[in-house]
Protein backbone atom coordinates (compact mmCIF):
# COMPACT_ATOMS: atom_id res chain seq x y z
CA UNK A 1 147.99 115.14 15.83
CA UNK A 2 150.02 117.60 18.15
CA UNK A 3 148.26 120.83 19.84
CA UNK A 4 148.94 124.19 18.79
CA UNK A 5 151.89 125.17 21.48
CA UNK A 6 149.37 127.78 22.74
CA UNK A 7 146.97 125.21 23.34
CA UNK A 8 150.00 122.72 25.48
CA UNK A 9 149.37 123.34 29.11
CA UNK A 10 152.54 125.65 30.94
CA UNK A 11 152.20 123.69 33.68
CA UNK A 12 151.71 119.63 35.04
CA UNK A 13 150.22 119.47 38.16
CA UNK A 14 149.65 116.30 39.84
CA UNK A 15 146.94 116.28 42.56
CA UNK A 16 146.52 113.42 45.87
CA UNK A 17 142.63 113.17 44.93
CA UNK A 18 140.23 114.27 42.47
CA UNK A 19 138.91 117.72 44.72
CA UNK A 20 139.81 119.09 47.52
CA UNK A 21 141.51 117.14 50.50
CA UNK A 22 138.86 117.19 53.19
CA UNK A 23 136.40 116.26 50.92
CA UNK A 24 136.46 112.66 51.38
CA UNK A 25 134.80 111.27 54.14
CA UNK A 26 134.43 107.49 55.89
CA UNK A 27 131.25 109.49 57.95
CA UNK A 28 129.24 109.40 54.86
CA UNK A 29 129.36 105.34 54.70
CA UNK A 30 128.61 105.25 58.31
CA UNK A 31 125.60 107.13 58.25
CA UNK A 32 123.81 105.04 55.25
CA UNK A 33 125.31 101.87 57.42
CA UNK A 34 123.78 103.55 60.61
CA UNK A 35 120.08 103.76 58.38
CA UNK A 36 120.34 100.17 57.16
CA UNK A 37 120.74 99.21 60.71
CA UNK A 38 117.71 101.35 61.75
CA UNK A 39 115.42 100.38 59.31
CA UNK A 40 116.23 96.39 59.58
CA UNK A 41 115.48 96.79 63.07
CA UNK A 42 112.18 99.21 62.53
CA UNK A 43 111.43 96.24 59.48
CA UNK A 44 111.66 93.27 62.53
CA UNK A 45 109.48 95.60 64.39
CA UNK A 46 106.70 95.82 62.23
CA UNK A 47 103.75 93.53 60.91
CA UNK A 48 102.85 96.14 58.46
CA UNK A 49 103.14 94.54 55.15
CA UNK A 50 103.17 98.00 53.25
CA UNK A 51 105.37 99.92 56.02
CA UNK A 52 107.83 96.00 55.62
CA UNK A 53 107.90 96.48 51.86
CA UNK A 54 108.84 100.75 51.76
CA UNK A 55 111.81 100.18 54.84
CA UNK A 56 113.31 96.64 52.59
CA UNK A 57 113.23 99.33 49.00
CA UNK A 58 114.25 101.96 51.35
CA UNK A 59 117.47 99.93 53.11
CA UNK A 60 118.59 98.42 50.04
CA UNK A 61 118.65 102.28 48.43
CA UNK A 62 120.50 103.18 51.69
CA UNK A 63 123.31 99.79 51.30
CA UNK A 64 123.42 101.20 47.59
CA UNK A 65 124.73 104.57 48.85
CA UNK A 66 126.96 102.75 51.18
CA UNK A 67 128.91 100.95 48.77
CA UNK A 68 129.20 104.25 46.90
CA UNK A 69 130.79 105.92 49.78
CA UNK A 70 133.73 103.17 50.25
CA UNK A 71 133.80 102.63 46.37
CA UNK A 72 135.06 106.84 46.41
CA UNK A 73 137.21 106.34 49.44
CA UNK A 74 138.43 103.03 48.21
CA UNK A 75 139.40 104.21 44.35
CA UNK A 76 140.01 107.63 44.92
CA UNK A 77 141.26 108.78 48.53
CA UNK A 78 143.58 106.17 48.69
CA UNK A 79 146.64 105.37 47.47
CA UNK A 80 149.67 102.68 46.73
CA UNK A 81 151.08 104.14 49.55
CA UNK A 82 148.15 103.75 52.16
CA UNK A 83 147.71 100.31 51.04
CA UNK A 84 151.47 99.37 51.33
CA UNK A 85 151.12 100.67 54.85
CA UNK A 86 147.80 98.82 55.90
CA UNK A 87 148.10 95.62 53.74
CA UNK A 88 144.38 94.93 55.15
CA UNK A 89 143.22 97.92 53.57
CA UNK A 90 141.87 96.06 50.25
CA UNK A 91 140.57 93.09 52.34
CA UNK A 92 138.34 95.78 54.49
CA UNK A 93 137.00 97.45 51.45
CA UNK A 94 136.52 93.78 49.99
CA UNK A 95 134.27 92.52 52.92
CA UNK A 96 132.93 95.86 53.83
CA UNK A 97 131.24 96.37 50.31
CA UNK A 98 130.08 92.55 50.41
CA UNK A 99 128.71 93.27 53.88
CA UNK A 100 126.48 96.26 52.13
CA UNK A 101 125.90 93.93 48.87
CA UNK A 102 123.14 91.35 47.81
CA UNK A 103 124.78 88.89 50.44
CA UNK A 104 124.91 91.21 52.99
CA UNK A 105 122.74 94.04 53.93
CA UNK A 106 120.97 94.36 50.48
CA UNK A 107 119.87 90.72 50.98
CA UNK A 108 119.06 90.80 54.46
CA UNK A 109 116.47 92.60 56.81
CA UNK A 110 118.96 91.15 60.16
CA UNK A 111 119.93 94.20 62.27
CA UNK A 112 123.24 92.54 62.89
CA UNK A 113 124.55 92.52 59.11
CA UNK A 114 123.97 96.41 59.93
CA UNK A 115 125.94 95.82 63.34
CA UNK A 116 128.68 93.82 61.44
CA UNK A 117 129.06 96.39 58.21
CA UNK A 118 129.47 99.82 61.02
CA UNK A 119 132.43 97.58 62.16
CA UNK A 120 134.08 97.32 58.83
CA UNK A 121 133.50 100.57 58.27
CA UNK A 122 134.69 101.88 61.90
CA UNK A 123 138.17 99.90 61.12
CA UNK A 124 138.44 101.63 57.73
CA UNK A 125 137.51 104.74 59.44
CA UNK A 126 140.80 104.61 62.25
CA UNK A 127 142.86 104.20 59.00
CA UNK A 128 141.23 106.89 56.84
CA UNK A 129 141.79 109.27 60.14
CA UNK A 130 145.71 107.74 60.54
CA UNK A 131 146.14 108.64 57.16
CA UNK A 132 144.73 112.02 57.61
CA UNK A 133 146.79 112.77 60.69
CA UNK A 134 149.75 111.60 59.22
């Protein structure tokens, strides 16, 4: 079935991302990364069953939100053209959102999964800025 010609947009418009540019953000990953690491650190600290069992549901909540914030940057900030530039780009996003998974810091209460997923997302931070700057 065609539309009405009144109903046919005048226009096509193609757009880089889905809102805004500016909107996207590596800073938001790093911050959730930042709490993991804090709480896996304030977990090792304690002896407080109760306190252990509310920071473990509270850092895997936290690693959840983390591999939200790449999964946006990964699917919809970049593009074909970013990742023919930095042919790591996929690999980063690949380990990164492993390092915030079940096998990372989801499945671990070890400050330095925390430690090792801020670098990931640090390196896919200096290409999200290159990108931006570009």
């Amino acid at each position: 079935m065609r539309l009405p010609r009144l109903f046919t947009p005048a226009t096509t418009v193609s757009a880089h991302c889905d809102l805004p540019c500016g909107v996207y953000d590596p800073a938001q990953a790093r911050i959730e990364a930042e709490s993991v690491k804090a709480i896996s650190e304030k977990y090792q600290a304690s002896s407080d069953p109760e306190f252990r069992t509310r920071a473990l549901i509270i850092k895997e909540q936290r690693a959840e939100l983390v591999k939200h914030h790449l999964w946006v940057l990964w699917t919809d900030y970049f593009k074909a053209p970013h990742f023919e530039k930095y042919p790591n780009l996929h690999q980063l996003f690949n380990e990164a959102t492993k390092l915030a998974g079940a096998s990372g810091a989801k499945g671990s209460a070890d400050p330095e999964v925390g430690d090792r997923l801020l670098a990931k997302i640090e390196e896919i931070s200096t290409i999200f800025w290159a990108t931006k700057n570009a």
